[in-house]
C-alpha atoms as a PDB file:
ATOM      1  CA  UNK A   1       0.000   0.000   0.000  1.00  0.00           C
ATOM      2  CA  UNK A   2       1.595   3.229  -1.166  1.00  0.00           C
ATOM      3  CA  UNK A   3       2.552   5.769   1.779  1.00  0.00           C
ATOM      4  CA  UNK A   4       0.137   8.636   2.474  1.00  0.00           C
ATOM      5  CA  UNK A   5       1.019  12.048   1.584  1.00  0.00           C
ATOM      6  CA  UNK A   6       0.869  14.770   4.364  1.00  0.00           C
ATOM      7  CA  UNK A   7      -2.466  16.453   2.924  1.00  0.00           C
ATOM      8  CA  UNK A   8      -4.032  13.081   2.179  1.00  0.00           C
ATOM      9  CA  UNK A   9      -3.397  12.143   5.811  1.00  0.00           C
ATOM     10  CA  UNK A  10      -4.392  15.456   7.377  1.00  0.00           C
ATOM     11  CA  UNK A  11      -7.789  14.919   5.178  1.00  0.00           C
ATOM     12  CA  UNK A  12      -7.817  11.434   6.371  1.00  0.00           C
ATOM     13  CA  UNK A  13      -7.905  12.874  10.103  1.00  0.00           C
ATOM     14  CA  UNK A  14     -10.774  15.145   9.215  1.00  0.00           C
ATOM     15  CA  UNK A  15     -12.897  12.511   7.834  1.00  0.00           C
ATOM     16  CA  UNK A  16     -12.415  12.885   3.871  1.00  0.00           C
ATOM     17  CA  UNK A  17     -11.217   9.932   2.263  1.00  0.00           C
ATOM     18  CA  UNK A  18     -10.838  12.018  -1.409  1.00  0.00           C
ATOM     19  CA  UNK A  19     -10.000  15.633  -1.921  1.00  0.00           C
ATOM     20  CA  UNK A  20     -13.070  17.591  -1.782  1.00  0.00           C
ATOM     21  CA  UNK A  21     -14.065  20.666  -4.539  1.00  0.00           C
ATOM     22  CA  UNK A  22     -13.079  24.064  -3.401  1.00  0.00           C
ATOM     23  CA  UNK A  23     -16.022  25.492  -2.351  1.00  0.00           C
ATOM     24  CA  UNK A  24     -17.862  27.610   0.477  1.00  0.00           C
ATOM     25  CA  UNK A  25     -19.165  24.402   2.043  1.00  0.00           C
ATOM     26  CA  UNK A  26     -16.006  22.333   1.785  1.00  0.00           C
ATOM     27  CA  UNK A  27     -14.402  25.783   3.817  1.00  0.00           C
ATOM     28  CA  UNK A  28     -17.099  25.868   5.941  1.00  0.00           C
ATOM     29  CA  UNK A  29     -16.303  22.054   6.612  1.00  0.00           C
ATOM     30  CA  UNK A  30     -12.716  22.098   6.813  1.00  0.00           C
ATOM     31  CA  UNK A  31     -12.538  24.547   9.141  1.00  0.00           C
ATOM     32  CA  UNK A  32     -15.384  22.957  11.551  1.00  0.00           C
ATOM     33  CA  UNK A  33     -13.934  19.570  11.212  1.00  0.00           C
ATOM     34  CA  UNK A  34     -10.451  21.186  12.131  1.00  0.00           C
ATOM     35  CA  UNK A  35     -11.630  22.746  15.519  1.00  0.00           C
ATOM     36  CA  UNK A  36     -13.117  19.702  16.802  1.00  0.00           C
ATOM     37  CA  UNK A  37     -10.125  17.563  15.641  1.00  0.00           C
ATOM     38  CA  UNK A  38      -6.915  19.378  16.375  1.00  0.00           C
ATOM     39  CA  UNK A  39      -6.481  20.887  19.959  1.00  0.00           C
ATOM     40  CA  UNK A  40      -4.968  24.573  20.080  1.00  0.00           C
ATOM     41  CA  UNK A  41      -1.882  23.891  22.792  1.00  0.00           C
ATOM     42  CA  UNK A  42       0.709  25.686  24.156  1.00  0.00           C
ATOM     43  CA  UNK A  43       2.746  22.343  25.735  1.00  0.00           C
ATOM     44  CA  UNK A  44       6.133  23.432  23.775  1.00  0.00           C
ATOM     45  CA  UNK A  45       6.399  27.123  25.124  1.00  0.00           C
ATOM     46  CA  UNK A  46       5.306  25.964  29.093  1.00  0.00           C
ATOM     47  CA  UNK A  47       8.239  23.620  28.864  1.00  0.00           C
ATOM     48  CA  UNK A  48      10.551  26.531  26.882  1.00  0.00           C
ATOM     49  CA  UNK A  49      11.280  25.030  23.890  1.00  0.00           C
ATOM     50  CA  UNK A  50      11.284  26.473  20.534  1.00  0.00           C
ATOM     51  CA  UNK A  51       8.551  26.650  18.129  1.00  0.00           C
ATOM     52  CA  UNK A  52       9.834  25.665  14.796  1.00  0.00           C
ATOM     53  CA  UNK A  53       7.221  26.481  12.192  1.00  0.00           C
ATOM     54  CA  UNK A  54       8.688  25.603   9.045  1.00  0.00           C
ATOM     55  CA  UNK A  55       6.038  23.534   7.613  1.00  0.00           C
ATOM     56  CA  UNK A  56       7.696  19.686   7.415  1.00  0.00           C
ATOM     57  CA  UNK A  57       8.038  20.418  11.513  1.00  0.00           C
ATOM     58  CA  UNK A  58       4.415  21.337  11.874  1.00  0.00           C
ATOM     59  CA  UNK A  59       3.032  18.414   9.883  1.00  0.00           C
ATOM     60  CA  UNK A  60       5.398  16.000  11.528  1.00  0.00           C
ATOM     61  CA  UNK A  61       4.379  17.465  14.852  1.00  0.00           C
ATOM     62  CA  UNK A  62       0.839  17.687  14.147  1.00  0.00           C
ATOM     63  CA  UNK A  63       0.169  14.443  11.924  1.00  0.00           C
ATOM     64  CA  UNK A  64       2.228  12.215  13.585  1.00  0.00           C
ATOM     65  CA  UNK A  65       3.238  13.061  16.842  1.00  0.00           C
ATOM     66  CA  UNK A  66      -0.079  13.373  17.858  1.00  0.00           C
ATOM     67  CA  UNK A  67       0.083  16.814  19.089  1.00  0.00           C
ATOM     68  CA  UNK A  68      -1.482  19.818  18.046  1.00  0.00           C
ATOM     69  CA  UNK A  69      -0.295  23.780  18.087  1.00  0.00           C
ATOM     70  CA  UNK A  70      -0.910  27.340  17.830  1.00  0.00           C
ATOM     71  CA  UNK A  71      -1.860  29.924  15.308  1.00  0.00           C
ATOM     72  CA  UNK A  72       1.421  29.855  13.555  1.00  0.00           C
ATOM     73  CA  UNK A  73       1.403  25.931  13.147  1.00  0.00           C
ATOM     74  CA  UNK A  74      -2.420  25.416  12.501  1.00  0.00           C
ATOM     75  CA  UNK A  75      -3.336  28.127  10.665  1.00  0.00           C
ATOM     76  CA  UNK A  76      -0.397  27.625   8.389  1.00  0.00           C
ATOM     77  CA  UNK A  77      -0.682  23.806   7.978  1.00  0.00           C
ATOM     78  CA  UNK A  78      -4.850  24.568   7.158  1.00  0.00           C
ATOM     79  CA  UNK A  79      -3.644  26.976   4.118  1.00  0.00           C
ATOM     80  CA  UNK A  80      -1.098  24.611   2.810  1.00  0.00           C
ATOM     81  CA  UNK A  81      -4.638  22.125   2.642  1.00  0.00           C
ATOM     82  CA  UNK A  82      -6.662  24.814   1.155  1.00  0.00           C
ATOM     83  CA  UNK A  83      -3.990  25.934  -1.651  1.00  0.00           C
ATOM     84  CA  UNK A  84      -3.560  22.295  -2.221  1.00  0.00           C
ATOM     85  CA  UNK A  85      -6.788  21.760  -2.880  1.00  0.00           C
ATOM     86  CA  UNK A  86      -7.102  24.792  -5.032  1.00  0.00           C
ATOM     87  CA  UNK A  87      -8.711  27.403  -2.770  1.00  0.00           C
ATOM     88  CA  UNK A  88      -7.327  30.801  -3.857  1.00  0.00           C
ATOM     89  CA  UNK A  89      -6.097  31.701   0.094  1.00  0.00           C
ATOM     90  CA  UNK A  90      -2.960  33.494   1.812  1.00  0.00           C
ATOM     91  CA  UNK A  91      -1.956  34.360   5.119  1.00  0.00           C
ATOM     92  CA  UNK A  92      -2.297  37.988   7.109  1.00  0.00           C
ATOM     93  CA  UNK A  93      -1.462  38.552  10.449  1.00  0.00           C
ATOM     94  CA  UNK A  94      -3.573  40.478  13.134  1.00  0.00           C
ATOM     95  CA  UNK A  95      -2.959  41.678  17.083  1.00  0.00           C
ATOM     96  CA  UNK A  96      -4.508  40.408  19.523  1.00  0.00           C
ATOM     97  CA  UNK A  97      -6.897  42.242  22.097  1.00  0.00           C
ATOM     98  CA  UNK A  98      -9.156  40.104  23.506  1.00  0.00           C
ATOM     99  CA  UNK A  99      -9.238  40.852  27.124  1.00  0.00           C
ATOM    100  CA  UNK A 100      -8.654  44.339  26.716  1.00  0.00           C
ATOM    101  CA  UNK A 101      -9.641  47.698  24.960  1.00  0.00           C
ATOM    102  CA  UNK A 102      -9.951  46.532  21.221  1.00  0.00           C
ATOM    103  CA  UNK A 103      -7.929  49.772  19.902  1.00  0.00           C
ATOM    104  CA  UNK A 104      -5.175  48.625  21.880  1.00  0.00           C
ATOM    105  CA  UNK A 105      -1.630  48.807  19.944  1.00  0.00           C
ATOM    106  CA  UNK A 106      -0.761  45.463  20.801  1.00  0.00           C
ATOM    107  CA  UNK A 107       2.219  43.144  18.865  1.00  0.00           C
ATOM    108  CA  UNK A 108       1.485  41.997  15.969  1.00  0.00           C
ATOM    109  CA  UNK A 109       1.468  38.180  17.067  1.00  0.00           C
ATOM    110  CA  UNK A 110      -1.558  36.362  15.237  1.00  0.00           C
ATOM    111  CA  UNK A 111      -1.848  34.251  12.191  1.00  0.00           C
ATOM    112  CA  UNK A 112      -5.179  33.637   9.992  1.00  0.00           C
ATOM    113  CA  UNK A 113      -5.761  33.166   6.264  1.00  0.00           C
ATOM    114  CA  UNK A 114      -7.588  35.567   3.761  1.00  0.00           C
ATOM    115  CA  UNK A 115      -9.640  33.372   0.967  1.00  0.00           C
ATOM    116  CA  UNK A 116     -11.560  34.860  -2.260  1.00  0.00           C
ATOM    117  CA  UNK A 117     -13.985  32.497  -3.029  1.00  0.00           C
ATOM    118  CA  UNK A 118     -16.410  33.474  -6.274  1.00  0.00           C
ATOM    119  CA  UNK A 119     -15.654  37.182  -6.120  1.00  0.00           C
ATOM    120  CA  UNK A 120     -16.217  37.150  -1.813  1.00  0.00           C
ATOM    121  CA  UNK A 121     -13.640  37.687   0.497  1.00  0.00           C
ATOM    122  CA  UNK A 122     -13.879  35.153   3.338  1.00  0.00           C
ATOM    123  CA  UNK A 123     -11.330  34.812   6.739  1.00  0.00           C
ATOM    124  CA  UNK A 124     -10.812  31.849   8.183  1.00  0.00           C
ATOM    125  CA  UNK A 125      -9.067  31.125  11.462  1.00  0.00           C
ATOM    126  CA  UNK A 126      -8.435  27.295  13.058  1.00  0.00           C
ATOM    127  CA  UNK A 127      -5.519  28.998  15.920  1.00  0.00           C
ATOM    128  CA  UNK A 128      -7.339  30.786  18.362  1.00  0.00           C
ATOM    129  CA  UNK A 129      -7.529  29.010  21.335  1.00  0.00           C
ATOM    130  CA  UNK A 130     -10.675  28.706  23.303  1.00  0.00           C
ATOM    131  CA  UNK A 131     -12.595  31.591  20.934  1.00  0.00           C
ATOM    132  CA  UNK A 132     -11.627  30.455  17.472  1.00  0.00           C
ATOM    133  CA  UNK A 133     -14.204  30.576  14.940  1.00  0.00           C
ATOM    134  CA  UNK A 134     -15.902  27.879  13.758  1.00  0.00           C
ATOM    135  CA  UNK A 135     -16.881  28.825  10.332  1.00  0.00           C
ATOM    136  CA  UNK A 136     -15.259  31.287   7.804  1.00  0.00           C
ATOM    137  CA  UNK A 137     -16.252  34.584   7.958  1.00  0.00           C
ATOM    138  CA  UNK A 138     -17.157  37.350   5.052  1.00  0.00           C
ATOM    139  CA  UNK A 139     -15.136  40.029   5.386  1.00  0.00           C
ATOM    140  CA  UNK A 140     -16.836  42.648   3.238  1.00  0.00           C
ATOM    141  CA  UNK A 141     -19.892  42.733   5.798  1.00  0.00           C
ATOM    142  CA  UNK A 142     -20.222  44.664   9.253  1.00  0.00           C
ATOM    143  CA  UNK A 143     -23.715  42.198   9.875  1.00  0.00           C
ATOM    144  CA  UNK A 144     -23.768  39.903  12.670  1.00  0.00           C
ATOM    145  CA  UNK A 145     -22.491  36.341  11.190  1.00  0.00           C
ATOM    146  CA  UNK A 146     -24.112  32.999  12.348  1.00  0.00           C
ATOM    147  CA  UNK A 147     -21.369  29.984  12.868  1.00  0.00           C
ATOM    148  CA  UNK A 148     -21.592  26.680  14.245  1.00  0.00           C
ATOM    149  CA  UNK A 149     -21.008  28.185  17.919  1.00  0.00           C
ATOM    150  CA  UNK A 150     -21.150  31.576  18.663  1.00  0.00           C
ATOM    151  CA  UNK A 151     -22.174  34.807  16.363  1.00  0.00           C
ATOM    152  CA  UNK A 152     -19.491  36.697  15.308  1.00  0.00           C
ATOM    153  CA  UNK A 153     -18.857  40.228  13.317  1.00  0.00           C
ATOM    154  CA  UNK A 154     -16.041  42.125  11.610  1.00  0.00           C
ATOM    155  CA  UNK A 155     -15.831  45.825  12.049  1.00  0.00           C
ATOM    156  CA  UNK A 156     -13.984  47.979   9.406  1.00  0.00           C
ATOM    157  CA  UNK A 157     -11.902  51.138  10.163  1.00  0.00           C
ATOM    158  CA  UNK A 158     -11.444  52.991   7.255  1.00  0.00           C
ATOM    159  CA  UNK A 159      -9.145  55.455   8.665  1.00  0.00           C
ATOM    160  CA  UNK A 160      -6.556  52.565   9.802  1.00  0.00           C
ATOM    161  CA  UNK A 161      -7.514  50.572   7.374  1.00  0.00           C
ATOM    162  CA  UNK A 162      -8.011  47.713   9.327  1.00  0.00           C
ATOM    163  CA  UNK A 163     -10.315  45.020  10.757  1.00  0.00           C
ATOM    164  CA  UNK A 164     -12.046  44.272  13.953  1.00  0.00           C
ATOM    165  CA  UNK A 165     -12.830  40.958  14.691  1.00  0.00           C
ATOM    166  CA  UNK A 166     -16.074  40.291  17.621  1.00  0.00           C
ATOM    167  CA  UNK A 167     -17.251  37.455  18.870  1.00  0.00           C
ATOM    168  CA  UNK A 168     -20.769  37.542  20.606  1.00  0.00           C
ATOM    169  CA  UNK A 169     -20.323  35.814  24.497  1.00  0.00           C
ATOM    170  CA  UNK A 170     -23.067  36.248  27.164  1.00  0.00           C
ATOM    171  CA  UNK A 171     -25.012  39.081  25.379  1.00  0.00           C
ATOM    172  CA  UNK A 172     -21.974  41.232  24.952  1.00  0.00           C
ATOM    173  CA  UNK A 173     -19.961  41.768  21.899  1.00  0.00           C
ATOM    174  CA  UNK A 174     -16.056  41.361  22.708  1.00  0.00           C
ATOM    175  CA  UNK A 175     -12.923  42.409  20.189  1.00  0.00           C
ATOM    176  CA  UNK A 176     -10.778  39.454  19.824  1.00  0.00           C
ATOM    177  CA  UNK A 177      -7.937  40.622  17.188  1.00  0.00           C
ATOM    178  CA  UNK A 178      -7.380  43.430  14.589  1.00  0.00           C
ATOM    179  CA  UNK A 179      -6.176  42.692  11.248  1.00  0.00           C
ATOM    180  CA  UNK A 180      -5.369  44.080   7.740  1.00  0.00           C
ATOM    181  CA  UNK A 181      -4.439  42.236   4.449  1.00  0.00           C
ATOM    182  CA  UNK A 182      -0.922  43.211   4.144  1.00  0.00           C
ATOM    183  CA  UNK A 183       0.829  40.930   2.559  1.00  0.00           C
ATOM    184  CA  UNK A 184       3.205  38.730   4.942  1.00  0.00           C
ATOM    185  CA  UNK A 185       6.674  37.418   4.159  1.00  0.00           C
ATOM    186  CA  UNK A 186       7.979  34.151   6.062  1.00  0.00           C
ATOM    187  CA  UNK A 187       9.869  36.408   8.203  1.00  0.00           C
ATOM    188  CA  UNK A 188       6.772  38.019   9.172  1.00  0.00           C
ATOM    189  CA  UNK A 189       5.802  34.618  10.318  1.00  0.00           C
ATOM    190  CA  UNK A 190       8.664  33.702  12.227  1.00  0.00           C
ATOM    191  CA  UNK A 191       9.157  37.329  13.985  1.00  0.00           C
ATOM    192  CA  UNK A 192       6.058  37.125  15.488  1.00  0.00           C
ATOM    193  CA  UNK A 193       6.108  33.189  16.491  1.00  0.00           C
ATOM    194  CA  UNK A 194       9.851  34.450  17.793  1.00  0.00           C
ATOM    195  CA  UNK A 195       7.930  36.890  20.095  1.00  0.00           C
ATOM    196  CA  UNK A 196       5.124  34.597  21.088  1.00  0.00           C
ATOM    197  CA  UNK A 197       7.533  31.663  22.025  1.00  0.00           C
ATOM    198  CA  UNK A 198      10.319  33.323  23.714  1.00  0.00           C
ATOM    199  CA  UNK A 199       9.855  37.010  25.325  1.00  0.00           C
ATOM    200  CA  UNK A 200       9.381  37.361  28.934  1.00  0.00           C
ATOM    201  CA  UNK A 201       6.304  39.039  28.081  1.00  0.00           C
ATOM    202  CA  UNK A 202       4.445  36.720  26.145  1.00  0.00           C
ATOM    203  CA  UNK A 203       1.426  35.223  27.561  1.00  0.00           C
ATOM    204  CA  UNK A 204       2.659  31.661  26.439  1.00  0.00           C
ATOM    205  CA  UNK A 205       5.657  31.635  28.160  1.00  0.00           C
ATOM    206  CA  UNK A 206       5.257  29.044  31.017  1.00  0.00           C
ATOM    207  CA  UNK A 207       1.921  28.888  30.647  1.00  0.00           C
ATOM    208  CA  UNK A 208      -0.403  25.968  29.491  1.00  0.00           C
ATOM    209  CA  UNK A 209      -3.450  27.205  27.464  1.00  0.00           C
ATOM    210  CA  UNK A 210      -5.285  24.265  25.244  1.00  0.00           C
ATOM    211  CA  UNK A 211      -8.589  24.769  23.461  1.00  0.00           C
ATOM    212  CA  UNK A 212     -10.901  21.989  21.492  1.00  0.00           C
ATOM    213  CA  UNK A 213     -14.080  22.205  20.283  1.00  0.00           C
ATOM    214  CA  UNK A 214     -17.069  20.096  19.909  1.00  0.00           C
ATOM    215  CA  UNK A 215     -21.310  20.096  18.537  1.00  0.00           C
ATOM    216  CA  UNK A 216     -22.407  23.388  21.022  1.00  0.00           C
ATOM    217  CA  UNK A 217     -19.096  23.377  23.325  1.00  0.00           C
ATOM    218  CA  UNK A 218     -16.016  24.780  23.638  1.00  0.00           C
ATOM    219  CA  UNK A 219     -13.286  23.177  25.975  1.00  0.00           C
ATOM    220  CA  UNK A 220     -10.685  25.497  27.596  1.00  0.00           C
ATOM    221  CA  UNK A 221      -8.011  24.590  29.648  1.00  0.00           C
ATOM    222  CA  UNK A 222      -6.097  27.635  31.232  1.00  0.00           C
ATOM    223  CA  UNK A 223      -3.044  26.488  33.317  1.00  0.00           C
ATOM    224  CA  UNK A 224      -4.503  24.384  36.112  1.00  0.00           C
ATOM    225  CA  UNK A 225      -8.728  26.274  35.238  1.00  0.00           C
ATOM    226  CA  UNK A 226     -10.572  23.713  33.423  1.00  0.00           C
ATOM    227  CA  UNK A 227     -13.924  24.760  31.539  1.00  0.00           C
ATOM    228  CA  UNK A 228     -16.622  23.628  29.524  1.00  0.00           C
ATOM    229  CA  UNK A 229     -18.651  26.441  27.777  1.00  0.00           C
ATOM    230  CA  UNK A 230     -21.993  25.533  26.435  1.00  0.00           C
ATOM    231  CA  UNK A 231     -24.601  27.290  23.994  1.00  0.00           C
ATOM    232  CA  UNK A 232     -27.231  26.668  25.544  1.00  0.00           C
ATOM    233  CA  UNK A 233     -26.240  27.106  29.745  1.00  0.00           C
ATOM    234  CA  UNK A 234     -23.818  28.270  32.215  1.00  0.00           C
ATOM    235  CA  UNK A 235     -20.425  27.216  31.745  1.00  0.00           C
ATOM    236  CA  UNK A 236     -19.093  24.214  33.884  1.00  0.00           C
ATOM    237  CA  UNK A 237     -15.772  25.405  35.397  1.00  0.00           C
ATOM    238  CA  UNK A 238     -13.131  23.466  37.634  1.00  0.00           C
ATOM    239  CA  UNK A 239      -9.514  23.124  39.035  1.00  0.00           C
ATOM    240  CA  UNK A 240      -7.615  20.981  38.395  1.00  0.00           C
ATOM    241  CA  UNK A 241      -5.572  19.047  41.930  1.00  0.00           C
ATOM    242  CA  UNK A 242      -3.300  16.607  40.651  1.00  0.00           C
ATOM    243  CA  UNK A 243      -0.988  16.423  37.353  1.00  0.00           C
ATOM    244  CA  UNK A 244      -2.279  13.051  36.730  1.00  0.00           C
ATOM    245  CA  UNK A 245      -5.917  14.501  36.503  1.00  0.00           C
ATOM    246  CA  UNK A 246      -4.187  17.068  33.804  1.00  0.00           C
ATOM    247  CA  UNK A 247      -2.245  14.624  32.131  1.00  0.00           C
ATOM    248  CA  UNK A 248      -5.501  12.350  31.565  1.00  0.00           C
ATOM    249  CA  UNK A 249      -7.401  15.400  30.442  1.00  0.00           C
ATOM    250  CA  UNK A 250      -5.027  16.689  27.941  1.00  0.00           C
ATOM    251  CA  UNK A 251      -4.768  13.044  26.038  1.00  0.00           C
ATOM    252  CA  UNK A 252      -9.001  11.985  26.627  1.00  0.00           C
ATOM    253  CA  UNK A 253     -10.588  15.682  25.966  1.00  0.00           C
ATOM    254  CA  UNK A 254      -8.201  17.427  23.982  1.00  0.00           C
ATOM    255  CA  UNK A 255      -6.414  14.480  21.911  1.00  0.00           C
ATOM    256  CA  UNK A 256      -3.347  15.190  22.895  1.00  0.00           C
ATOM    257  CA  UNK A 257      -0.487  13.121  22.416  1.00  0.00           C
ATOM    258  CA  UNK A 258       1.428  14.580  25.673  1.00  0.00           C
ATOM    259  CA  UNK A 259       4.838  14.396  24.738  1.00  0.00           C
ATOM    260  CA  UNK A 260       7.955  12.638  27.199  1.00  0.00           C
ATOM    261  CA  UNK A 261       9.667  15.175  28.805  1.00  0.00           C
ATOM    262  CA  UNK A 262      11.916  15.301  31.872  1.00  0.00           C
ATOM    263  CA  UNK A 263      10.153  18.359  33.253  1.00  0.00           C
ATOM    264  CA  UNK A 264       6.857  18.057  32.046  1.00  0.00           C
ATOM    265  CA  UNK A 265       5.093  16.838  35.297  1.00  0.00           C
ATOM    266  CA  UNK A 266       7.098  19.246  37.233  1.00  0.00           C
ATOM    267  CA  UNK A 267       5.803  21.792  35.170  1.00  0.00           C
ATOM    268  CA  UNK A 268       2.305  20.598  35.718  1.00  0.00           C
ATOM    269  CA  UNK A 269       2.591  20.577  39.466  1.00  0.00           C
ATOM    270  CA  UNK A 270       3.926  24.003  39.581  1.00  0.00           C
ATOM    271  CA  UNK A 271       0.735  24.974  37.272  1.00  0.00           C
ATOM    272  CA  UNK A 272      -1.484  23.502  39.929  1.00  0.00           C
ATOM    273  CA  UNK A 273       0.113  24.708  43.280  1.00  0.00           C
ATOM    274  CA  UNK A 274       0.209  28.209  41.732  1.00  0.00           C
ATOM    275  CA  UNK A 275      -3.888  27.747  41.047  1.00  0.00           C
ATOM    276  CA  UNK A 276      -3.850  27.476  44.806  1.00  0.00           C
ATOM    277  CA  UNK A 277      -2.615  30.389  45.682  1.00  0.00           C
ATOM    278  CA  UNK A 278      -4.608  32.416  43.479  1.00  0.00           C
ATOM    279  CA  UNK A 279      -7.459  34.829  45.444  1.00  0.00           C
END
């Protein structure tokens, strides 16, 4: 039996077993299937490693080790799929403000793809975390925008000439990251995955933040603060006591392959006794 190739294996693990057409509901598809199969994780910067994100890495890492990634290893492994399959699709970068005032100036550290599909300009985003989309977005619209979870909208300022990008959470519309379409260069790419791996004041560093979704939930796991976040009713929320409880977590909710590592359950511990001591 001849080998599989990267694509036809990533396809394989999102239920396809041919190439499908490049259309709106193959996108819409993709990108679903991709949230609920990949989990968003941040295992490589808690234990300070490097990032690579040269593409062969990220499929190897992704595909066969079993793990999954951030924005600059999912959303660049889910464009290499969508050019392959003949979507007409390239990456932008945007900066992050969820959390805070959404004109913030803050680094440019994001990664999501820009696709023109039949003359309409769609985003679509599979790397971020526990508030990714779940469907591709138009981006020529200011309208409220159904997905398969929450609603979501795209604001335009014409003066900056840039993007807004609001998800709908509890009644209250929140800015998660502004964007433009400037073109990005690899080095782009790796500046900002650079940044987001190894500076002292990048919310990665140390930390353990995993997201997966499934049908009407989203699964967060923040450090040692375990959640479940429904559609339809209050969010069920825990700590986590014991690295064991993590450790089974990460592989049985998220699909994680958690990878051997000298200082991985030390990590873990430190995660949890620091949950303790938190007001």
């Amino acid at each position: 039996m001849p080998r599989l190739t990267h694509s036809q294996r990533y396809l394989q693990r999102l239920g396809y077993d041919t190439p499908p057409p490049p259309t709106l509901q193959t996108l819409q598809d993709l990108q679903l299937r991709h949230v609920c199969t990949f989990a968003f994780e941040s295992l490589s910067t808690l234990l300070h490693q490097p990032v690579p994100i040269d593409l062969p890495s990220v499929e190897h890492k992704v595909l066969f080790e079993g793990r999954g990634g951030y924005c600059y290893e999912l959303n660049q492994m889910f464009l290499m799929l969508l050019q392959e399959l003949g979507f007409d699709a390239r990456g932008i970068t945007g900066r992050v403000v969820m959390g805070g005032p959404p004109d913030a100036r803050t680094a440019r550290t994001h990664r999501l793809s820009l696709v023109n599909l039949d003359g309409v300009r769609y985003i679509t985003d599979v790397g971020f975390g526990g508030m990714v989309p779940s469907s591709p977005l138009q981006l020529d619209t200011q309208a409220a925008q159904a997905t398969a979870h929450e609603p979501y909208r795209l604001t335009f300022d014409a003066q900056e000439s840039s993007y807004t990008l609001w998800a709908e959470v509890a009644g209250e519309w929140r800015g998660l990251y502004v964007f433009d379409l400037q073109v990005q260069a690899d080095i782009d790419y790796e500046i900002g995955n650079w940044y987001v791996s190894t500076h002292p004041g990048s919310p990665f560093l140390g930390q353990l933040k995993v997201a997966r979704l499934a049908v009407g939930e989203r699964h967060t796991l923040n450090n040692a603060h375990y959640a479940i976040h429904y559609l339809d009713r209050p969010s069920a929320k825990r700590t986590l006591q014991h690295s064991d409880e993590l450790l089974a977590l990460l592989r049985d909710t998220f699909g994680i392959q958690v990878p051997k590592h000298p200082r991985l359950n030390d990590a873990l511990d430190d995660l949890i006794r620091a949950s303790r001591q938190e007001p």
